[in-house]
PDB file of N, CA and C in Angstrom:
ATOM      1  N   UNK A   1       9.143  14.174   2.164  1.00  0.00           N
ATOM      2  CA  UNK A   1       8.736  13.071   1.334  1.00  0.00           C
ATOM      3  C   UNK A   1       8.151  11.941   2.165  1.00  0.00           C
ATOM      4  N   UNK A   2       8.623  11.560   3.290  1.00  0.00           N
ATOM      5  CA  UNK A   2       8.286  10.703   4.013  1.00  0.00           C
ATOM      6  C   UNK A   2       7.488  11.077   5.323  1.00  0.00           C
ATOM      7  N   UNK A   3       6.784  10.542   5.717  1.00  0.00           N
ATOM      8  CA  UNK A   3       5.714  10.449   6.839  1.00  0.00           C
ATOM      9  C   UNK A   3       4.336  10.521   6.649  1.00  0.00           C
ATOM     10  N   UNK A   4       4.010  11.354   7.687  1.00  0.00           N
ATOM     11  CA  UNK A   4       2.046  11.240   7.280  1.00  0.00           C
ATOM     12  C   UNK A   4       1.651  12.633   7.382  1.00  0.00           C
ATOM     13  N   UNK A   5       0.605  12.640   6.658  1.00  0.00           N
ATOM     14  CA  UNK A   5      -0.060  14.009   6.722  1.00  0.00           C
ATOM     15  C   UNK A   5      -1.682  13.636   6.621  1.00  0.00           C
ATOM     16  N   UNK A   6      -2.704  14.276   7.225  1.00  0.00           N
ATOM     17  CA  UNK A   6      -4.017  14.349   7.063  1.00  0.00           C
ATOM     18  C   UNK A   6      -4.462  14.601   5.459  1.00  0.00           C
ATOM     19  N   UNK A   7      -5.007  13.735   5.066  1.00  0.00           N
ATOM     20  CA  UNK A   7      -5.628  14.463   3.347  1.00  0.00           C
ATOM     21  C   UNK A   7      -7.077  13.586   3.439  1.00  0.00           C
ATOM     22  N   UNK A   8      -8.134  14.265   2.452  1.00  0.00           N
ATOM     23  CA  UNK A   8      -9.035  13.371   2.814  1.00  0.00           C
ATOM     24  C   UNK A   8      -9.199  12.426   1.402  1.00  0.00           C
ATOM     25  N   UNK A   9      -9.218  11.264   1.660  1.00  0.00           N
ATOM     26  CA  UNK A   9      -9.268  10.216   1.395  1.00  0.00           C
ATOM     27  C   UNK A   9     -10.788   9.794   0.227  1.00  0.00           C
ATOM     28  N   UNK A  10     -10.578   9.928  -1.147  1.00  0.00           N
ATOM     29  CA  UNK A  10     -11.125   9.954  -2.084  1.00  0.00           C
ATOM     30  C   UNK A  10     -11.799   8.345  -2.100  1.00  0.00           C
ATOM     31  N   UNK A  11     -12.804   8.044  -3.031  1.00  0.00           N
ATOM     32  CA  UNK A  11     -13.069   6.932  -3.406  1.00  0.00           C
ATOM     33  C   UNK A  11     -12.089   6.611  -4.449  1.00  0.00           C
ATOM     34  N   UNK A  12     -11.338   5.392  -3.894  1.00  0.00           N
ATOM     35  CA  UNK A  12     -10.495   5.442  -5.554  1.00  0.00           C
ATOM     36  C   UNK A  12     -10.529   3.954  -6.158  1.00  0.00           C
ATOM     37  N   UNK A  13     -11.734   3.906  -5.766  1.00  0.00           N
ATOM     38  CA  UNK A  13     -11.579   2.227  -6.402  1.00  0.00           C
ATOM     39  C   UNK A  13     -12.269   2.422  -7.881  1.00  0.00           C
ATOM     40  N   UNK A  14     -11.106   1.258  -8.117  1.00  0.00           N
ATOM     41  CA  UNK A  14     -11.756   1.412  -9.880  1.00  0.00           C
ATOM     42  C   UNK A  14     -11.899  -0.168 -10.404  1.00  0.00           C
ATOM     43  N   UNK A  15     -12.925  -0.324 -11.462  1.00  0.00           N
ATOM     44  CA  UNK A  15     -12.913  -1.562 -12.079  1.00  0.00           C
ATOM     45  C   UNK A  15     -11.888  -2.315 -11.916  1.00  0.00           C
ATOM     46  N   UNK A  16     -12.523  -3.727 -11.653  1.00  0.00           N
ATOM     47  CA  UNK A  16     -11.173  -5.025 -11.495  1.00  0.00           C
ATOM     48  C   UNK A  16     -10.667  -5.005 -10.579  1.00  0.00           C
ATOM     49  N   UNK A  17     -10.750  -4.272  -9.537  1.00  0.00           N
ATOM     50  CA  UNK A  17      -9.937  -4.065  -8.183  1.00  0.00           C
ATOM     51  C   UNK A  17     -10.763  -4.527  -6.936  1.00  0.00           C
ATOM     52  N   UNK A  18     -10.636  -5.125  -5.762  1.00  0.00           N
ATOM     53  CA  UNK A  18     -11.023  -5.119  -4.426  1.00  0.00           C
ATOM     54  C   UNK A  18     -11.166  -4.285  -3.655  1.00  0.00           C
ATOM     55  N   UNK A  19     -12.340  -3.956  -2.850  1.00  0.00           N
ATOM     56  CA  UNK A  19     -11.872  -2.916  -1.876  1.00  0.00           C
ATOM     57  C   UNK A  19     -11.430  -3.441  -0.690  1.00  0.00           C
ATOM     58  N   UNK A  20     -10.650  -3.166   0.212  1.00  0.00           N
ATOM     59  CA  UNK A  20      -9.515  -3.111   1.104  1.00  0.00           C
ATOM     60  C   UNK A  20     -10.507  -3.758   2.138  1.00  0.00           C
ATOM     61  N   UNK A  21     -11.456  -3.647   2.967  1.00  0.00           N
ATOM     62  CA  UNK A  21     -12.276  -4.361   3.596  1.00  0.00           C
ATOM     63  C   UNK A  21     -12.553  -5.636   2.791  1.00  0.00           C
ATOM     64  N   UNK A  22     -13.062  -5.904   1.617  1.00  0.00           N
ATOM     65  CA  UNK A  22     -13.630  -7.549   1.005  1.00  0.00           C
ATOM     66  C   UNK A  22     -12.187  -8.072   0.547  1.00  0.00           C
ATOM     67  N   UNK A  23     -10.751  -7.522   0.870  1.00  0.00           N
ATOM     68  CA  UNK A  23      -9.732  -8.621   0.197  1.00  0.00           C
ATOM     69  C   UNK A  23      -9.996 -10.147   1.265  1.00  0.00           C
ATOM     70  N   UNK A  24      -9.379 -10.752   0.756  1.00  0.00           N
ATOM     71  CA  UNK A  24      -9.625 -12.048   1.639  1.00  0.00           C
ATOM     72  C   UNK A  24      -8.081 -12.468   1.734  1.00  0.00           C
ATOM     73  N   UNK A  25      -6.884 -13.071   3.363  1.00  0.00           N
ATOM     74  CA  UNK A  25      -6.412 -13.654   3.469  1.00  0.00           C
ATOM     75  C   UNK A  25      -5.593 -14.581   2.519  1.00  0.00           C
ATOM     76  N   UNK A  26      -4.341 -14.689   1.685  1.00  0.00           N
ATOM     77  CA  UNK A  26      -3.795 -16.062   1.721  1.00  0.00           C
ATOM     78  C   UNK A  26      -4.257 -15.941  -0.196  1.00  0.00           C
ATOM     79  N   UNK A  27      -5.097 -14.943  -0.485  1.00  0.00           N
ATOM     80  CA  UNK A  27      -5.405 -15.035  -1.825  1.00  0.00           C
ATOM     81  C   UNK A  27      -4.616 -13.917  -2.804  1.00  0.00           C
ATOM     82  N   UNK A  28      -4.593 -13.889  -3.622  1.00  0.00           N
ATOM     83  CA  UNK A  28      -3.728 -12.644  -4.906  1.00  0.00           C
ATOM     84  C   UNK A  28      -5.331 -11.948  -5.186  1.00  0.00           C
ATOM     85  N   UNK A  29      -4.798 -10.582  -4.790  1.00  0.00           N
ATOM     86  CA  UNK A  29      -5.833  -9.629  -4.874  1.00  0.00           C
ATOM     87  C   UNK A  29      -5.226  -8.219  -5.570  1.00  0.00           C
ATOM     88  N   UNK A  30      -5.900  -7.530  -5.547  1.00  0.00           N
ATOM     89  CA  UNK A  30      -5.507  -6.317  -6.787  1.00  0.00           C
ATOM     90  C   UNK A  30      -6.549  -5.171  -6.113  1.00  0.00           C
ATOM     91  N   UNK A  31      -5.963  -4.355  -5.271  1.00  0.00           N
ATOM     92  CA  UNK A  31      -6.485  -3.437  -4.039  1.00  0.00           C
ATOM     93  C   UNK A  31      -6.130  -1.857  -5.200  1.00  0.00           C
ATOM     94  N   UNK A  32      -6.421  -0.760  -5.015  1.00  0.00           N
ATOM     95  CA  UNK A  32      -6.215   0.515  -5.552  1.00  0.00           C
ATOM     96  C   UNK A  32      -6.638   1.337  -4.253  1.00  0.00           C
ATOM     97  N   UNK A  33      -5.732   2.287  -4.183  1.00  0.00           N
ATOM     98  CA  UNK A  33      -6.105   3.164  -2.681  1.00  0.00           C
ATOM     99  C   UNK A  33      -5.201   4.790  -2.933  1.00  0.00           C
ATOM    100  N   UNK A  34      -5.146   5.323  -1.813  1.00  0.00           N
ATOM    101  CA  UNK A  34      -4.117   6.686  -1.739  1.00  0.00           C
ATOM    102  C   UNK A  34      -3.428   6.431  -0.552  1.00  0.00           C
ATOM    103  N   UNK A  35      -1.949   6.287  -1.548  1.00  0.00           N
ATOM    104  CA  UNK A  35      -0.504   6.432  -0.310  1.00  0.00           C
ATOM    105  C   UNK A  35      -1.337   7.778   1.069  1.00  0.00           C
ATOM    106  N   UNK A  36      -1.119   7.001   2.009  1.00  0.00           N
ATOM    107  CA  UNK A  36      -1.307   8.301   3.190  1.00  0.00           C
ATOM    108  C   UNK A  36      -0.533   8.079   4.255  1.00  0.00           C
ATOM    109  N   UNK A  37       0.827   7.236   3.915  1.00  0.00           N
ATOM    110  CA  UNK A  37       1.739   7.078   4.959  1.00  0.00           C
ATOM    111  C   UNK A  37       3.125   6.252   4.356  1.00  0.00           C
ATOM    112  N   UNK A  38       4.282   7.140   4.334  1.00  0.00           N
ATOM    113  CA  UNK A  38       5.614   6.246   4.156  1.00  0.00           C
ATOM    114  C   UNK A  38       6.445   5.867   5.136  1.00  0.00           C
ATOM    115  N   UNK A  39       6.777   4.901   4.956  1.00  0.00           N
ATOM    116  CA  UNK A  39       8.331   5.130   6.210  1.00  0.00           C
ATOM    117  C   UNK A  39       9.533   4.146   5.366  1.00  0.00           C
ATOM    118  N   UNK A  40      10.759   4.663   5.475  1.00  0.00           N
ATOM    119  CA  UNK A  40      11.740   3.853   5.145  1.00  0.00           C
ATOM    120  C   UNK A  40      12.327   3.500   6.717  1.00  0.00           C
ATOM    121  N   UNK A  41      12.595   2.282   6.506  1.00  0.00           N
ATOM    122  CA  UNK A  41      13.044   1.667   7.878  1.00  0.00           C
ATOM    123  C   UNK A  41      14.606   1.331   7.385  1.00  0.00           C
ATOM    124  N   UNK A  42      15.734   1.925   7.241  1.00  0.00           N
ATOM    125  CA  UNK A  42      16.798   1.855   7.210  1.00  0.00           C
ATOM    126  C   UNK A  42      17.683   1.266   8.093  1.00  0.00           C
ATOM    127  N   UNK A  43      18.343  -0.037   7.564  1.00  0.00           N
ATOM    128  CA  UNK A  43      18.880  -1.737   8.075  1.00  0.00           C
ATOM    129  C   UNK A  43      20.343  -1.597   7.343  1.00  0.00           C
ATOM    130  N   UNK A  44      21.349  -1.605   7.912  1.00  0.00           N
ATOM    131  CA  UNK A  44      22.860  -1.983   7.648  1.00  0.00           C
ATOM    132  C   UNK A  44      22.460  -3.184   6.657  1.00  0.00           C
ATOM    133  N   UNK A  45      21.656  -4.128   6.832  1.00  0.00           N
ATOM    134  CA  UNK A  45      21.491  -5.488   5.856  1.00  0.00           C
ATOM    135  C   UNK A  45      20.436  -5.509   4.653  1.00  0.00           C
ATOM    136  N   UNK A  46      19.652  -5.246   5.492  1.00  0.00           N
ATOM    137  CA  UNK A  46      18.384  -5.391   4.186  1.00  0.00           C
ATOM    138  C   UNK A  46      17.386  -4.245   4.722  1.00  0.00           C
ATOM    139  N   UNK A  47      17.506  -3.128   3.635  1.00  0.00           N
ATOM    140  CA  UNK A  47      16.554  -2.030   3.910  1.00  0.00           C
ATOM    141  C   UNK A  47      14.792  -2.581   3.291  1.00  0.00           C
ATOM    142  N   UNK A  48      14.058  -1.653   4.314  1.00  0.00           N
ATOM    143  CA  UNK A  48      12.456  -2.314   3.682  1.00  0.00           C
ATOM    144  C   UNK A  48      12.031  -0.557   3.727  1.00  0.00           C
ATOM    145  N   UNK A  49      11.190  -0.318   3.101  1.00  0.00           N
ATOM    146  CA  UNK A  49      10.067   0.884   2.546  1.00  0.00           C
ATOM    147  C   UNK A  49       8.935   0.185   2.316  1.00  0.00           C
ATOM    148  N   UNK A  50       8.275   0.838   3.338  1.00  0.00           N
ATOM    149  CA  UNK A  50       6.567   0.456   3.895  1.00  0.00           C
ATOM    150  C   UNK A  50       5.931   1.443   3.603  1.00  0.00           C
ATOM    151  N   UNK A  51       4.858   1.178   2.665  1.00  0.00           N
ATOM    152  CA  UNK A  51       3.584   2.625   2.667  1.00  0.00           C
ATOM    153  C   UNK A  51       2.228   2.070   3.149  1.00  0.00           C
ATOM    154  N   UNK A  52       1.225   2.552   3.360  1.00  0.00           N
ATOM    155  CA  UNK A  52      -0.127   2.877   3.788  1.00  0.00           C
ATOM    156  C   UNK A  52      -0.329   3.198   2.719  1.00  0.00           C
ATOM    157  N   UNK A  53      -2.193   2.420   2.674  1.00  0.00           N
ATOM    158  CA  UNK A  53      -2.807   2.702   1.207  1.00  0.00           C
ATOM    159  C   UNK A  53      -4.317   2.554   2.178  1.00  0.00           C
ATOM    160  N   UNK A  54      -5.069   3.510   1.587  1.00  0.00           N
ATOM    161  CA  UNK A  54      -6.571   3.486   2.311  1.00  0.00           C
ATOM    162  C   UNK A  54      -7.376   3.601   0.964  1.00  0.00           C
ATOM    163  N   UNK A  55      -8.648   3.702   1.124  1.00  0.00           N
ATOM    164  CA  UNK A  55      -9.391   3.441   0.129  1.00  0.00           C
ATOM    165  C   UNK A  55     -10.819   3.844   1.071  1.00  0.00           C
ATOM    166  N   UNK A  56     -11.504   3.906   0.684  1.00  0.00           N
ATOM    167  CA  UNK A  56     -13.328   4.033   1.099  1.00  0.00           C
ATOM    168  C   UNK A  56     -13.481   3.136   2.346  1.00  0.00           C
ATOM    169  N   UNK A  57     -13.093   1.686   2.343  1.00  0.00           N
ATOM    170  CA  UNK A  57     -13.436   0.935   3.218  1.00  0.00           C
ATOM    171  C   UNK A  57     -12.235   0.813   4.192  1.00  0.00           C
ATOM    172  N   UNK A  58     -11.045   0.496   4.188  1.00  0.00           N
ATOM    173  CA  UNK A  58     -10.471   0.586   5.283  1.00  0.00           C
ATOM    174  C   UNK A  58      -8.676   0.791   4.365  1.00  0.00           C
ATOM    175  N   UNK A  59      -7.418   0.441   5.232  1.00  0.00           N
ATOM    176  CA  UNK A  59      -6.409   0.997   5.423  1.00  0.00           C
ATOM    177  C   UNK A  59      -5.511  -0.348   5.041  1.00  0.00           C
ATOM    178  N   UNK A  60      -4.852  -0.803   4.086  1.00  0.00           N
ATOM    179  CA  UNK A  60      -3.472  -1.630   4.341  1.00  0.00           C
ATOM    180  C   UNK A  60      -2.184  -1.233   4.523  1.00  0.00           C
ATOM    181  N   UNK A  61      -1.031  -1.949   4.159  1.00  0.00           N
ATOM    182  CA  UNK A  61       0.178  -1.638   3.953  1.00  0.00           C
ATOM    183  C   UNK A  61       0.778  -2.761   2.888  1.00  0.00           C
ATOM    184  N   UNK A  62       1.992  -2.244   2.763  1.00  0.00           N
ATOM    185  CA  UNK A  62       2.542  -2.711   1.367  1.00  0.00           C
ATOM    186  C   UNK A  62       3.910  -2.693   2.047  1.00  0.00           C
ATOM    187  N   UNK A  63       4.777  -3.715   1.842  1.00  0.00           N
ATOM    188  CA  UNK A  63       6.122  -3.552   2.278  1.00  0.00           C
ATOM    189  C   UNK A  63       7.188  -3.947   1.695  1.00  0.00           C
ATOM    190  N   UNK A  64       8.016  -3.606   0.957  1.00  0.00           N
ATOM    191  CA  UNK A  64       9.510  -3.708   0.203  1.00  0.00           C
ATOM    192  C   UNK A  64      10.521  -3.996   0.427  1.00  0.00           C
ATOM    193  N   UNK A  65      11.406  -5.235   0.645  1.00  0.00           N
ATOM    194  CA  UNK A  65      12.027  -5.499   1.379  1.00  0.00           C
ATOM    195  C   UNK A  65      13.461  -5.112   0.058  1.00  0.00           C
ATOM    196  N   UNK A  66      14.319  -4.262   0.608  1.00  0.00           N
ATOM    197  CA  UNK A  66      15.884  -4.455  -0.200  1.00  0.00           C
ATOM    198  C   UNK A  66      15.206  -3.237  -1.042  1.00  0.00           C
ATOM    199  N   UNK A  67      14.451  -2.217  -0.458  1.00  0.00           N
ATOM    200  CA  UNK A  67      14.473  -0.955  -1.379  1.00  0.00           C
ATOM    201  C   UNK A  67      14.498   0.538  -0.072  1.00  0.00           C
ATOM    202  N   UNK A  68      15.064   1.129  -0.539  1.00  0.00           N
ATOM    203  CA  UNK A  68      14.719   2.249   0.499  1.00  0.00           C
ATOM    204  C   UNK A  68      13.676   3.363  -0.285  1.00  0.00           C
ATOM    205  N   UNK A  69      13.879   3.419  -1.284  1.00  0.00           N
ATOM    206  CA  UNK A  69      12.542   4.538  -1.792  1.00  0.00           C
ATOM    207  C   UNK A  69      11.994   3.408  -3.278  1.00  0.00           C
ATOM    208  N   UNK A  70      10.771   4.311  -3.558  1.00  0.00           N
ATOM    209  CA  UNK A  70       9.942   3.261  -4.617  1.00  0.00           C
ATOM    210  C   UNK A  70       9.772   4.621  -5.239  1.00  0.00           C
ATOM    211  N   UNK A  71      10.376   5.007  -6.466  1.00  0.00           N
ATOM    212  CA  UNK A  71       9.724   5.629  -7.568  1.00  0.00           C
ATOM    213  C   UNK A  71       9.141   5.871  -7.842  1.00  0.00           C
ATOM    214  N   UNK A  72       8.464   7.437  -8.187  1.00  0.00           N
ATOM    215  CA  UNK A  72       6.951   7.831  -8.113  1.00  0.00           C
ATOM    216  C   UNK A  72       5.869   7.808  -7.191  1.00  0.00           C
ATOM    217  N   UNK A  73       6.156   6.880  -6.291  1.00  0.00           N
ATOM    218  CA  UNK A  73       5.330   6.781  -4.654  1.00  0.00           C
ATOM    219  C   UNK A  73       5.952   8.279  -3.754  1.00  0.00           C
ATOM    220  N   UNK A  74       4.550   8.751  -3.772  1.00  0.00           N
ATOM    221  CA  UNK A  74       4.383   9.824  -2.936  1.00  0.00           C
ATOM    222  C   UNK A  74       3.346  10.137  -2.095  1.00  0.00           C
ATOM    223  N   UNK A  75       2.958  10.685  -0.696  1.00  0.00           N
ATOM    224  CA  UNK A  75       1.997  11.072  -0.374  1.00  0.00           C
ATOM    225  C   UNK A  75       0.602  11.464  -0.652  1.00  0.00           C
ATOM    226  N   UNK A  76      -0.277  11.308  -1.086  1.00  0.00           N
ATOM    227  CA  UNK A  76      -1.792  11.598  -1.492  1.00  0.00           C
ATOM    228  C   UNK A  76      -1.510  10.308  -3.289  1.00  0.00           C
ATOM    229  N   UNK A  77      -0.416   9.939  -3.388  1.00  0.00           N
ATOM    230  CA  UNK A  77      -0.570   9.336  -4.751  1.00  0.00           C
ATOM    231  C   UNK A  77      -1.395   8.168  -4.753  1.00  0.00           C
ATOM    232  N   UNK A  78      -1.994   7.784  -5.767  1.00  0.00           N
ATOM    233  CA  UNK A  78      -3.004   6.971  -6.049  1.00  0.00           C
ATOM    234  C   UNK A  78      -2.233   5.275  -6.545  1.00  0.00           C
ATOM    235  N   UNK A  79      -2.289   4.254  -6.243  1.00  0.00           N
ATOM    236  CA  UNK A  79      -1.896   3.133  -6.675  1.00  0.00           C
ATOM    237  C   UNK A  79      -2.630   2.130  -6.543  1.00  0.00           C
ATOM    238  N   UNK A  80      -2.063   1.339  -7.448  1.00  0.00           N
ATOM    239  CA  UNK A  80      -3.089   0.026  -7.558  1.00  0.00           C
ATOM    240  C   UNK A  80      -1.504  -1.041  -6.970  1.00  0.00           C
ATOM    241  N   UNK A  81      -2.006  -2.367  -5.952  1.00  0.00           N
ATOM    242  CA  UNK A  81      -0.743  -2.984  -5.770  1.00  0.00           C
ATOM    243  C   UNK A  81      -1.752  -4.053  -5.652  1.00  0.00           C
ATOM    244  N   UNK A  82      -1.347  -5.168  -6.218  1.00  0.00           N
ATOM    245  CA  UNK A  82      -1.340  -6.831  -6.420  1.00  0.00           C
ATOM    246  C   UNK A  82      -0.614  -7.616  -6.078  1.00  0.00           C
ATOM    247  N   UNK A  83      -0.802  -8.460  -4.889  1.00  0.00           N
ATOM    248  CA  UNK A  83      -0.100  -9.055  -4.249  1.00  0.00           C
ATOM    249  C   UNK A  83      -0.913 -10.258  -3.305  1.00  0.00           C
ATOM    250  N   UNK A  84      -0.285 -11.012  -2.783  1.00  0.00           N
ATOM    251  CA  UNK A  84      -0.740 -12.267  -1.898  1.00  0.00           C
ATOM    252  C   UNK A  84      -1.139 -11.013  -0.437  1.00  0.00           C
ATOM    253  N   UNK A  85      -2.241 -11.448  -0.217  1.00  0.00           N
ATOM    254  CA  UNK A  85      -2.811 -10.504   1.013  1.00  0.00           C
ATOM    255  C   UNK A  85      -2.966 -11.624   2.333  1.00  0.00           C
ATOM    256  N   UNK A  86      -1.899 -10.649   2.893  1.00  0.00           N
ATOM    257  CA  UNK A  86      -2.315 -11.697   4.644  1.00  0.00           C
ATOM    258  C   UNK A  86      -2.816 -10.514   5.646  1.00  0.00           C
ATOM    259  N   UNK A  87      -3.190 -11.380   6.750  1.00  0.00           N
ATOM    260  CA  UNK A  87      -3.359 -10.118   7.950  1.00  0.00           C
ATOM    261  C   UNK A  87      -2.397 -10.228   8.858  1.00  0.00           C
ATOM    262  N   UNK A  88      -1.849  -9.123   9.670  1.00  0.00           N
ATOM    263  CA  UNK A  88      -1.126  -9.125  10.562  1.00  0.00           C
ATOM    264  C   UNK A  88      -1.701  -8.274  11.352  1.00  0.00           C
ATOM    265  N   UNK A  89      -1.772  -8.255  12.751  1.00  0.00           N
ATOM    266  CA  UNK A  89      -2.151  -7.761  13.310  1.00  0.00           C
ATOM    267  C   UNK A  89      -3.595  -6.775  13.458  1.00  0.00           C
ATOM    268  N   UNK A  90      -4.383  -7.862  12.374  1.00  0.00           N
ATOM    269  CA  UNK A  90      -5.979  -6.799  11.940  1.00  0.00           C
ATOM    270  C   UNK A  90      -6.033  -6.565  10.912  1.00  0.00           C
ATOM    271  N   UNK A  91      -4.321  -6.119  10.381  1.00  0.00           N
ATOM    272  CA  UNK A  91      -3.962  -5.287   8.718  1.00  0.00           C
ATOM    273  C   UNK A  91      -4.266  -5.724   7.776  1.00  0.00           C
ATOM    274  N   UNK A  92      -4.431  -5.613   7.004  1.00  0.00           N
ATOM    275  CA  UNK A  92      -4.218  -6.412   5.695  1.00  0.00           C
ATOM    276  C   UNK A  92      -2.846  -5.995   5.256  1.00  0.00           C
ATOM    277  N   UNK A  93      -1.956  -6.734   4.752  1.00  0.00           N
ATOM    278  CA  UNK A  93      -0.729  -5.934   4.105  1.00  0.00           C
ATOM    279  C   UNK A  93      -0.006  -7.359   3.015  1.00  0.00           C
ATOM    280  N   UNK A  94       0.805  -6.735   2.423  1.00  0.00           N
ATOM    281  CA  UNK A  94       1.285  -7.061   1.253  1.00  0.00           C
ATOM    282  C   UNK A  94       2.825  -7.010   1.202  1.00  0.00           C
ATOM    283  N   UNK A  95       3.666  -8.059   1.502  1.00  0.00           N
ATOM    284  CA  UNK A  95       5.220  -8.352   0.638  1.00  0.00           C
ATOM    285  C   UNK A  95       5.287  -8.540  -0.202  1.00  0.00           C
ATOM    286  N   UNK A  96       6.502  -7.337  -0.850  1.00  0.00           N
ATOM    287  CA  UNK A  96       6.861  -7.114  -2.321  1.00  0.00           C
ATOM    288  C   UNK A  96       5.570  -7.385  -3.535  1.00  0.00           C
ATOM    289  N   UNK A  97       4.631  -6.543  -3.280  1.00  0.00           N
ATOM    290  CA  UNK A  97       3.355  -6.721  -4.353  1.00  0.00           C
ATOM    291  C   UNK A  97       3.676  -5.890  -5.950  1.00  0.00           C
ATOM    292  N   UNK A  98       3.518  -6.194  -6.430  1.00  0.00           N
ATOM    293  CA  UNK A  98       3.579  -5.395  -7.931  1.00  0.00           C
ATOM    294  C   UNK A  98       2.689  -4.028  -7.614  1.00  0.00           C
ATOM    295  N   UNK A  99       3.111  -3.138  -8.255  1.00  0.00           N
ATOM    296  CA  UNK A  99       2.336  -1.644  -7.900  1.00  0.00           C
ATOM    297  C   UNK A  99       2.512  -1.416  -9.568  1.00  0.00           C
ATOM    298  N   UNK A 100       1.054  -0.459  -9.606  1.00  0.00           N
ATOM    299  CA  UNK A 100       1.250   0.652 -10.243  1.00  0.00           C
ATOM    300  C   UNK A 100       0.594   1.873  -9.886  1.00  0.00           C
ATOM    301  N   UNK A 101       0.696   3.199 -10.798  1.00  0.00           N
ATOM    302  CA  UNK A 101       0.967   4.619 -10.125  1.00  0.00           C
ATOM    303  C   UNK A 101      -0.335   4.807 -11.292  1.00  0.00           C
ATOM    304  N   UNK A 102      -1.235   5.812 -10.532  1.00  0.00           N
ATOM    305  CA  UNK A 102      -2.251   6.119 -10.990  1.00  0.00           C
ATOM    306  C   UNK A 102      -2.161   8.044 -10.998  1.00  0.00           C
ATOM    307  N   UNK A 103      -2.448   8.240 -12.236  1.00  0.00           N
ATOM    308  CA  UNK A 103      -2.736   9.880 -12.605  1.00  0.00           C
ATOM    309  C   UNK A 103      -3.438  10.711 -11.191  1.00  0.00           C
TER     310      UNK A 103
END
């Protein structure tokens, strides 16, 4: 269930959404991509579950703090997540963003 595997990476952007290269910093954006990486980072205090989401233009992450698995998030799955977008380290990534799960 967890880790990475090679899949190739669909266009999955759909109406109303950003692509992952034009989000901008510090703003609430609404990205759609394919999970292509999980990890649960398991903490005696506060567990976090981090996924990877890529899209056509480039790669974020999404991170969960006080969950160890997220429901329906799986490998090659498709999601849309909305959230305050910062960069870290180049990334774009996202604390505790609202998700949803795409067919």
């Amino acid at each position: 269930m967890f880790g990475s595997k090679k899949q190739p990476v669909v266009d999955t952007t759909i109406a109303g959404t950003t692509p992952i290269a034009d989000a901008q910093p510090r703003t609430t954006v609404t990205i759609t991509g394919q999970v292509i990486r999980m990890q649960s980072r398991p903490a005696s205090d506060l567990p976090t579950m981090v996924i990877s989401i890529k899209d056509s233009t480039g790669t974020a992450t999404a991170t969960w703090t006080g969950r160890r698995s997220m429901g329906g998030i799986a490998l090659g799955r498709r999601i849309v997540i909305t959230g305050v977008a910062t960069h870290t380290s180049g990334l774009l990534t996202f604390v505790n963003p609202e998700y949803q799960l795409l067919a």
